[in-house]
N, C-alpha and C. Protein backbone atom coordinates (compact mmCIF):
# COMPACT_ATOMS: atom_id res chain seq x y z
N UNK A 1 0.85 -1.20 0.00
CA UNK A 1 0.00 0.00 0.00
C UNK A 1 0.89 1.25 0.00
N UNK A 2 1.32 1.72 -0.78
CA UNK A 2 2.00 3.37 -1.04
C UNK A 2 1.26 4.45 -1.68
N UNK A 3 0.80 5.19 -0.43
CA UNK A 3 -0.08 6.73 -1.25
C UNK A 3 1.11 7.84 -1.74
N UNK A 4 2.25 7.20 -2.08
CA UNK A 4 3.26 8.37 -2.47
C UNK A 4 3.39 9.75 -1.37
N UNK A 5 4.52 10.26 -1.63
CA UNK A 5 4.01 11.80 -0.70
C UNK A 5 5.29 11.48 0.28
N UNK A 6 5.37 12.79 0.57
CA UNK A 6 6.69 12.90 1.67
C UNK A 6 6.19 12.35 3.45
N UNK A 7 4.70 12.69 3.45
CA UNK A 7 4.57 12.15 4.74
C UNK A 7 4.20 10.69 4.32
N UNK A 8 3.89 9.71 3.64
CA UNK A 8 4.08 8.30 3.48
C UNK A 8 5.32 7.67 3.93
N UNK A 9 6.20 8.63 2.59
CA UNK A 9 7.53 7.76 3.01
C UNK A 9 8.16 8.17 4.47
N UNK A 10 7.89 9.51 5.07
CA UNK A 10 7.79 9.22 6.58
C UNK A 10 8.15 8.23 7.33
N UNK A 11 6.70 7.72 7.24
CA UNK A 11 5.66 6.35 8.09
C UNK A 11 6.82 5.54 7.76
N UNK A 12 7.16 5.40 6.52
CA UNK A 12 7.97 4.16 6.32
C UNK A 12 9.06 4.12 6.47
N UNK A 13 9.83 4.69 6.72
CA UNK A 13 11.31 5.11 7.18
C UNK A 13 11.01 4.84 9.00
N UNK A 14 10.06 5.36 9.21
CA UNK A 14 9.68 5.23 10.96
C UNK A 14 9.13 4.01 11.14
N UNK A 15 8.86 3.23 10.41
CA UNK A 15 8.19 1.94 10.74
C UNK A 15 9.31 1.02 10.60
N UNK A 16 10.20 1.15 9.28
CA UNK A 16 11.11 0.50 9.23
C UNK A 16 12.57 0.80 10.27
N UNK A 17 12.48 1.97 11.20
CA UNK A 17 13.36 2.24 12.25
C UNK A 17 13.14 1.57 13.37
N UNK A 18 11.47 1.26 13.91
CA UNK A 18 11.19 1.01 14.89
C UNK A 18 11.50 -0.71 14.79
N UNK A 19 11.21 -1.17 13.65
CA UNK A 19 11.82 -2.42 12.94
C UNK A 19 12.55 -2.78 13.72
N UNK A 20 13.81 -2.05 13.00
CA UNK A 20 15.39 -2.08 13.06
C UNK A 20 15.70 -2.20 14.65
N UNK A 21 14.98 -1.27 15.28
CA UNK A 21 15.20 -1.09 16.40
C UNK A 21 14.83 -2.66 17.35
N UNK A 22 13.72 -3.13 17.01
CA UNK A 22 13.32 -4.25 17.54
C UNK A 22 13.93 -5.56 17.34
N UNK A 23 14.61 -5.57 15.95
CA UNK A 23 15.26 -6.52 15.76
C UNK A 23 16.94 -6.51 16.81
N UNK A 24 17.52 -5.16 16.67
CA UNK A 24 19.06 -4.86 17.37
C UNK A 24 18.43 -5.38 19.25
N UNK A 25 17.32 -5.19 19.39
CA UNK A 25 16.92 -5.50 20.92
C UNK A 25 16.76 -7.06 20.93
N UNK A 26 16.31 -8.02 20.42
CA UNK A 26 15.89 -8.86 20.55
C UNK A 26 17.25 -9.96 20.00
N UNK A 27 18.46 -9.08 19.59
CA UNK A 27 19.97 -9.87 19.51
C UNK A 27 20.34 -9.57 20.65
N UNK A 28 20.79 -8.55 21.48
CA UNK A 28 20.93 -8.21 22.25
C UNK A 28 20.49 -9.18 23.40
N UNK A 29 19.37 -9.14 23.50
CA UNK A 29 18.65 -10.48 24.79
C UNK A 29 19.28 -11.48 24.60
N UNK A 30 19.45 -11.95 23.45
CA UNK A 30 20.10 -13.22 23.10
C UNK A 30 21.32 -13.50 24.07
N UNK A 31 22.00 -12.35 23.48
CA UNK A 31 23.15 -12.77 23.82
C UNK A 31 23.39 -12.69 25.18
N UNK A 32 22.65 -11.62 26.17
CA UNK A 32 23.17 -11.86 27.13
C UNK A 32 22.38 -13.04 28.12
């Protein structure tokens, strides 16, 4: 679903950070 537009790609840069973010946390647990 892409409505084009600077606040879309926003969302998606922030969705894909919060991502990122969840994935670097959930190595993290791992390891320790």
């Amino acid at each position: 679903m892409m409505f084009g537009g600077i606040e879309s790609g926003g969302e998606t840069y922030a969705a894909g950070l919060l991502a990122l973010m969840r994935f670097l946390n959930l190595n993290n647990s791992k390891v320790e």
